[in-house]
Protein backbone atom coordinates (compact mmCIF):
# COMPACT_ATOMS: atom_id res chain seq x y z
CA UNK A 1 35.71 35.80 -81.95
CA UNK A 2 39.71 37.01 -81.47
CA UNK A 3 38.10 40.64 -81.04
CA UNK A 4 35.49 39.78 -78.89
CA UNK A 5 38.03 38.09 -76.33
CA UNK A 6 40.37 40.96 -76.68
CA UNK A 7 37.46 43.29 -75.16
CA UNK A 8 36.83 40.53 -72.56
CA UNK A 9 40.95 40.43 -71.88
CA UNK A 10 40.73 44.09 -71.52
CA UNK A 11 37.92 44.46 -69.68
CA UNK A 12 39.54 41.83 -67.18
CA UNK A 13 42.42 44.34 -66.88
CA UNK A 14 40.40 47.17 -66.25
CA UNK A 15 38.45 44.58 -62.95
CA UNK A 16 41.43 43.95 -61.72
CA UNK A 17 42.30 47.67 -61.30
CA UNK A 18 38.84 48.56 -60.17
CA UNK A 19 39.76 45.77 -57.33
CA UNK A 20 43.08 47.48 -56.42
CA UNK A 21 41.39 50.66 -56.18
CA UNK A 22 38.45 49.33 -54.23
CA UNK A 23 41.07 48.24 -51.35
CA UNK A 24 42.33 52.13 -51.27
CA UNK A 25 38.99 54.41 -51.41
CA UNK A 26 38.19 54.23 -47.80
CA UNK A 27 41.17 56.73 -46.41
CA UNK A 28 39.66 58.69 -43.71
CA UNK A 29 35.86 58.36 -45.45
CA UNK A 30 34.00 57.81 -41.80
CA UNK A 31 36.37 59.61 -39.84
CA UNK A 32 36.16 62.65 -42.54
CA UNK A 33 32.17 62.50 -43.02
CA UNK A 34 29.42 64.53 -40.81
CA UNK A 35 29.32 62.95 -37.13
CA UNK A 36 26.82 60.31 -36.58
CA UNK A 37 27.33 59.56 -32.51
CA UNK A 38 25.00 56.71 -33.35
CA UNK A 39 27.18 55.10 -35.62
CA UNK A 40 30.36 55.39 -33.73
CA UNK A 41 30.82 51.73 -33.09
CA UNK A 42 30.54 50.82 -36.82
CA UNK A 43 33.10 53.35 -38.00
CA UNK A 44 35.17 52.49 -34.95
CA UNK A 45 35.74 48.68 -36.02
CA UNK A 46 35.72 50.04 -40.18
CA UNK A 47 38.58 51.72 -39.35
CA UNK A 48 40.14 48.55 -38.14
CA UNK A 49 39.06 46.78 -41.25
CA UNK A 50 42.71 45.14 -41.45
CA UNK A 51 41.54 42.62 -39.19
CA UNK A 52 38.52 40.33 -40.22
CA UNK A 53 36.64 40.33 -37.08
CA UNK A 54 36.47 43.97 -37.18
CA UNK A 55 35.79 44.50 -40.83
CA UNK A 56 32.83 41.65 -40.13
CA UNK A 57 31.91 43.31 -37.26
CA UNK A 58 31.72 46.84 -39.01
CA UNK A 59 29.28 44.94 -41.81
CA UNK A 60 26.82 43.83 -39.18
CA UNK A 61 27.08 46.95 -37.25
CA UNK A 62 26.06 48.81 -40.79
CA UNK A 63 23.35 46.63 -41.46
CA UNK A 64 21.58 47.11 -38.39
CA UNK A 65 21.96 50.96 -38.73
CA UNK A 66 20.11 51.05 -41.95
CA UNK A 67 17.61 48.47 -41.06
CA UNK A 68 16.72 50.78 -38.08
CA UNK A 69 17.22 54.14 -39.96
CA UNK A 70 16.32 53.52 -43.93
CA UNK A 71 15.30 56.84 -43.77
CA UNK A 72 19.28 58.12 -43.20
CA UNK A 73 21.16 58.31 -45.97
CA UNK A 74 24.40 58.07 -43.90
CA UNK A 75 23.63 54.86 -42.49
CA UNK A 76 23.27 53.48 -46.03
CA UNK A 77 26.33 54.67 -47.90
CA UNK A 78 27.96 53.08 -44.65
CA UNK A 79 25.95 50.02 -45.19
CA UNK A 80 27.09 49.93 -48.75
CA UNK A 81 30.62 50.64 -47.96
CA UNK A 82 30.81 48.08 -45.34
CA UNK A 83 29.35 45.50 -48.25
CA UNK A 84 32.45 46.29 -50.37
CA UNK A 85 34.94 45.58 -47.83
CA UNK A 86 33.10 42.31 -46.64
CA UNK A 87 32.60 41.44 -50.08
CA UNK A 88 36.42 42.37 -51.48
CA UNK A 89 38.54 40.82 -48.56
CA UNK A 90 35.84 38.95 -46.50
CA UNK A 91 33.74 36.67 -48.79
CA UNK A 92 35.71 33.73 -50.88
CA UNK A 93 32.67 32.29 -52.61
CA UNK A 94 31.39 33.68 -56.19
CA UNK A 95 27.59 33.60 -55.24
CA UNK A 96 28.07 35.09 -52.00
CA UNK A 97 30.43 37.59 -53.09
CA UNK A 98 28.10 38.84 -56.11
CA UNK A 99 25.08 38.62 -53.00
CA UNK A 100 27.03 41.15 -51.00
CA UNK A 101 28.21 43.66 -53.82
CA UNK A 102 24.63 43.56 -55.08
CA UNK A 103 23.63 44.78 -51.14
CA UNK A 104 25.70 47.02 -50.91
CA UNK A 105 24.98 48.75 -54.67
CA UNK A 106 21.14 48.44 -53.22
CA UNK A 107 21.79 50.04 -49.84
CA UNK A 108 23.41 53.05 -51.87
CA UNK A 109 20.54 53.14 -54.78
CA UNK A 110 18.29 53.04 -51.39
CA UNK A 111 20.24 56.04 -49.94
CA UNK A 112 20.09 58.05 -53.27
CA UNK A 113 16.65 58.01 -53.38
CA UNK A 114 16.68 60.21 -49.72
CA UNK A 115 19.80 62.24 -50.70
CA UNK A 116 20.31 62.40 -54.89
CA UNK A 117 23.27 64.57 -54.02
CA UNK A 118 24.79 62.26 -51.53
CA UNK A 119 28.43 61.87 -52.53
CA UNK A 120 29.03 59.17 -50.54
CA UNK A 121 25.98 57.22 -51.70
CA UNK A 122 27.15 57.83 -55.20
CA UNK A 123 30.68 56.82 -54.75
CA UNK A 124 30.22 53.66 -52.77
CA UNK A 125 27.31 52.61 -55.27
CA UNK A 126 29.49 52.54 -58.14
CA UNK A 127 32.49 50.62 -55.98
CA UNK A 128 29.76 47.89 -55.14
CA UNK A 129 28.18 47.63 -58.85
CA UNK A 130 32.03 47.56 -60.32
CA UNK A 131 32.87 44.90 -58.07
CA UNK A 132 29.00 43.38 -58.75
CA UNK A 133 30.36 43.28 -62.33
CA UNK A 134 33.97 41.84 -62.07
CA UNK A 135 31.83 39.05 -60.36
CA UNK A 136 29.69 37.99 -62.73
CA UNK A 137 31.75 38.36 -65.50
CA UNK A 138 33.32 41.21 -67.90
CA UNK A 139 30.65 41.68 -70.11
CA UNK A 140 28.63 42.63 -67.40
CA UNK A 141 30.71 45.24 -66.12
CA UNK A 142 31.54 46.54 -70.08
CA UNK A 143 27.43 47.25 -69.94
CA UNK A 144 27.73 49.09 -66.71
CA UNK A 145 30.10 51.38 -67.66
CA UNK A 146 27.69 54.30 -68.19
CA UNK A 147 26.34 54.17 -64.92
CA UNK A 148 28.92 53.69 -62.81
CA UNK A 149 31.03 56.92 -64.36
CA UNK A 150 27.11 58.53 -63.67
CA UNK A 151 28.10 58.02 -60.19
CA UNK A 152 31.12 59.35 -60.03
CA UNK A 153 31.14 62.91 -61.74
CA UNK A 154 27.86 62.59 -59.52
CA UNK A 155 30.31 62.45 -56.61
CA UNK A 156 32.67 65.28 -58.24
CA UNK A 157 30.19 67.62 -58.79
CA UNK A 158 29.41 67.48 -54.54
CA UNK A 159 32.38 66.42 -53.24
CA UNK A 160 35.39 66.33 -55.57
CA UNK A 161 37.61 65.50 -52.33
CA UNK A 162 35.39 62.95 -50.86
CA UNK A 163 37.49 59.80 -50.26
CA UNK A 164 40.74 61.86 -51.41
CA UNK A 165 39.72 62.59 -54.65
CA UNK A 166 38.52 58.57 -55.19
CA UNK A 167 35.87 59.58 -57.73
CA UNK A 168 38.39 60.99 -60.48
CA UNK A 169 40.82 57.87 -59.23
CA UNK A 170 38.10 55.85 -60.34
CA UNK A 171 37.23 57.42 -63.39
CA UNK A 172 41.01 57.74 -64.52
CA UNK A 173 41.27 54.04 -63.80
CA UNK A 174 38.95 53.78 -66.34
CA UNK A 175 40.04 55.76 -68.92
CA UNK A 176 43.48 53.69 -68.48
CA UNK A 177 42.06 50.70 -68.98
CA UNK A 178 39.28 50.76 -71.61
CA UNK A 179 40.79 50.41 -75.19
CA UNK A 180 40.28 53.70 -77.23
CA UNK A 181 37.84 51.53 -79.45
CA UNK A 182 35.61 51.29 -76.22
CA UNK A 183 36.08 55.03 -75.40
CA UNK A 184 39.46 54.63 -73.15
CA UNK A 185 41.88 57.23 -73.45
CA UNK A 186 45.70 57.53 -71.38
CA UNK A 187 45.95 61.34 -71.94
CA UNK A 188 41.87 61.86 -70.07
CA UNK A 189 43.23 59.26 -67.31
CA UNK A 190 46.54 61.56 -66.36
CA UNK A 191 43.99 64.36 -66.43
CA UNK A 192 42.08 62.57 -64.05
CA UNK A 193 44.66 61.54 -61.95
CA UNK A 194 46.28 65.17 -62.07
CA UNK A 195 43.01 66.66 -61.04
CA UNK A 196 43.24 64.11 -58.24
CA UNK A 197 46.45 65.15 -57.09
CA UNK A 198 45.09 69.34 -57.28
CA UNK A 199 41.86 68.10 -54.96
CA UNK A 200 43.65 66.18 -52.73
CA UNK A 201 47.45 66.69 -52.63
CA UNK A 202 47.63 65.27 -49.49
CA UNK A 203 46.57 62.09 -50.47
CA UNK A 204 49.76 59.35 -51.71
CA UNK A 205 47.06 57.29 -53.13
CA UNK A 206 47.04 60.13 -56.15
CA UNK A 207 50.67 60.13 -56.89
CA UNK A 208 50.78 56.53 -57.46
CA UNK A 209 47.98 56.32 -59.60
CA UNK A 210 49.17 58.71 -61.78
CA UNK A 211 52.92 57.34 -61.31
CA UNK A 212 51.69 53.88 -62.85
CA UNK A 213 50.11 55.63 -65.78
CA UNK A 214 53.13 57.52 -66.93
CA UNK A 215 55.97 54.46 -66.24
CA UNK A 216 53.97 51.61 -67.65
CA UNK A 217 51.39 53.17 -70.15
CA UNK A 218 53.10 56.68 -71.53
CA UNK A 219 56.80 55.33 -71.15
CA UNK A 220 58.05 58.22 -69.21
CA UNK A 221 60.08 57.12 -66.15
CA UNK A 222 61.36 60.58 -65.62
CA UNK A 223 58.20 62.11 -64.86
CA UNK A 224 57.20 59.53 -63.08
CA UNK A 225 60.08 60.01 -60.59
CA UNK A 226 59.06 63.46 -60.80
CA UNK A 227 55.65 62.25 -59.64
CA UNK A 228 56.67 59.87 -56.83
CA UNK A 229 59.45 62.20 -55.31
CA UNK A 230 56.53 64.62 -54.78
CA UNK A 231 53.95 61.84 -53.33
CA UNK A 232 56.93 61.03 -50.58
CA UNK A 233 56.72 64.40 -49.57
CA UNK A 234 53.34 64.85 -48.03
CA UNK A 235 52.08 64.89 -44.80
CA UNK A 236 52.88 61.09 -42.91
CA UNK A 237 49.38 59.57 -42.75
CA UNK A 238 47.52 58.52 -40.10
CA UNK A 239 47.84 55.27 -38.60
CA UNK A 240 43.79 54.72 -39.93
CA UNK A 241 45.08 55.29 -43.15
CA UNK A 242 46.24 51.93 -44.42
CA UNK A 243 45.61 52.02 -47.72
CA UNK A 244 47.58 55.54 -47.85
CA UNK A 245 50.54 54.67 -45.72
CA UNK A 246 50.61 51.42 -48.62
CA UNK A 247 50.73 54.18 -50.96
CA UNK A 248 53.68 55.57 -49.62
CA UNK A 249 55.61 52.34 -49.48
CA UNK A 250 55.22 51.65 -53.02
CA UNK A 251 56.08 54.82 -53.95
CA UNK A 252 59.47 54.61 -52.20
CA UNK A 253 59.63 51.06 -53.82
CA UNK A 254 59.17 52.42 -57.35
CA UNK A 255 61.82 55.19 -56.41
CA UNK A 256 64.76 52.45 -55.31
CA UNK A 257 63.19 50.39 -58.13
CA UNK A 258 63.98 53.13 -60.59
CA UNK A 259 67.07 55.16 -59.33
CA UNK A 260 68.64 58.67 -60.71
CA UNK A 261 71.10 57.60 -63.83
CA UNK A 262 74.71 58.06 -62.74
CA UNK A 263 75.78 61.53 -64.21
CA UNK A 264 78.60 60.69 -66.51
CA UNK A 265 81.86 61.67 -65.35
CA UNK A 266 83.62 64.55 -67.05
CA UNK A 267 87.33 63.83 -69.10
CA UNK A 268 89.96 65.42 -66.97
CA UNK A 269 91.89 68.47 -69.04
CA UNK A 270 94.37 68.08 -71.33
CA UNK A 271 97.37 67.93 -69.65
CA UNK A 272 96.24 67.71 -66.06
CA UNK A 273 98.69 65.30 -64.08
């Protein structure tokens, strides 16, 4: 029994992280993808997702896309993407919560089936059936496992940038989180989150990930400076870029957090007056 609620403990741990990096996958995804004219409204108010009447707004908007183009794969992954959001920051009951994650995992299963190659409909799929599973419970999401990190090297293997590098975010996240009995392993995460960082240097979101790793889970605050000295360097982001420009601020948090030891002073000579 003590083992069995240590998985469920961990597995809890591992939600909770899949929930932080839910919030921070979106970046510049619309703005970034192919042009859709027709779906300008929808990624206009996504990209105001900060405020609830947008974000709500964006969900409808999706919904109505698909239901009038289920033969477009981009007005699925959007649908499913939308779901996420409405689901993650929107929704406060369990039931309707779980409703809306399972949508949205649908609407990108639904997509796939037009586009198998679809990097956006992979990515967004396994966001929605994560979420789906820290719903419902651990256990749920410990069986899922498989075919969620399907999903993702799905998305690396078409687009390894898509969502700045979100898909080896994900999959590091994961690898952080499991314990090594389930197959978790700290040394493939910072791989992951390294490879993030060579995809999409641009992209704070990267630095911190791999920032957390090394300060709380490999003990090495100097390389972790290292790490978030270089993540304060890139490009500003864009004002649509909330969950980057949060990115940033942490990162300058962990930094005054965690400052440069003093250098010692030197003794003065022998003799010196």
């Amino acid at each position: 029994m003590r083992s069995i609620l240590l998985v469920l403990c961990l597995c809890a741990s591992l939600l909770a992280g899949l929930q932080a990096l839910a919030y921070r996958t979106y970046a510049e995804t619309a703005l970034s993808s192919p042009a859709r004219p027709q779906y300008a409204e929808g990624d206009q108010a996504f990209a105001k997702r900060n405020v609830p009447e947008e974000a709500q707004k964006a969900l409808e908007l999706f919904r109505r896309y698909h239901s009038e183009n289920p033969k477009d794969p981009e007005a699925g992954w959007r649908h499913s993407m939308g779901c996420y959001f409405a689901g993650l920051h929107l929704l406060k009951g369990k039931n309707d919560k779980a409703k809306t994650f399972a949508e949205g995992r649908d609407a990108g299963k639904a997509a796939l089936k037009l586009a198998p190659d679809c990097a956006p409909c992979h990515f967004w799929t396994a966001i929605n059936m994560a979420l789906y599973g820290q719903t419902i419970g651990a256990v749920k999401m410990l069986f899922s496992l498989k075919s969620i990190r399907g999903h993702l090297q799905s998305t690396l293997k078409t687009e390894p940038a898509y969502a700045g590098a979100g898909a080896h975010r994900l999959l590091g996240l994961i690898e952080q989180k499991l314990p090594g009995v389930l197959g978790g392993s700290n040394a493939r995460a910072k791989e992951h989150f390294e490879r993030a960082i060579q995809v999409a240097p641009d992209e704070p979101m990267n630095h911190l990930f791999l920032v957390k790793l090394l300060f709380e889970k490999l003990k090495d605050k100097n390389a972790a400076r290292v790490v978030a000295k270089q993540g304060l360097r890139v490009p500003a982001p864009s004002p649509e870029r909330i969950e980057s420009l949060g990115s940033m601020k942490e990162l300058q948090e962990f930094l005054d957090a965690h400052p440069e030891p003093e250098a010692a002073e030197s003794p003065a000579p022998a003799g010196s007056s």
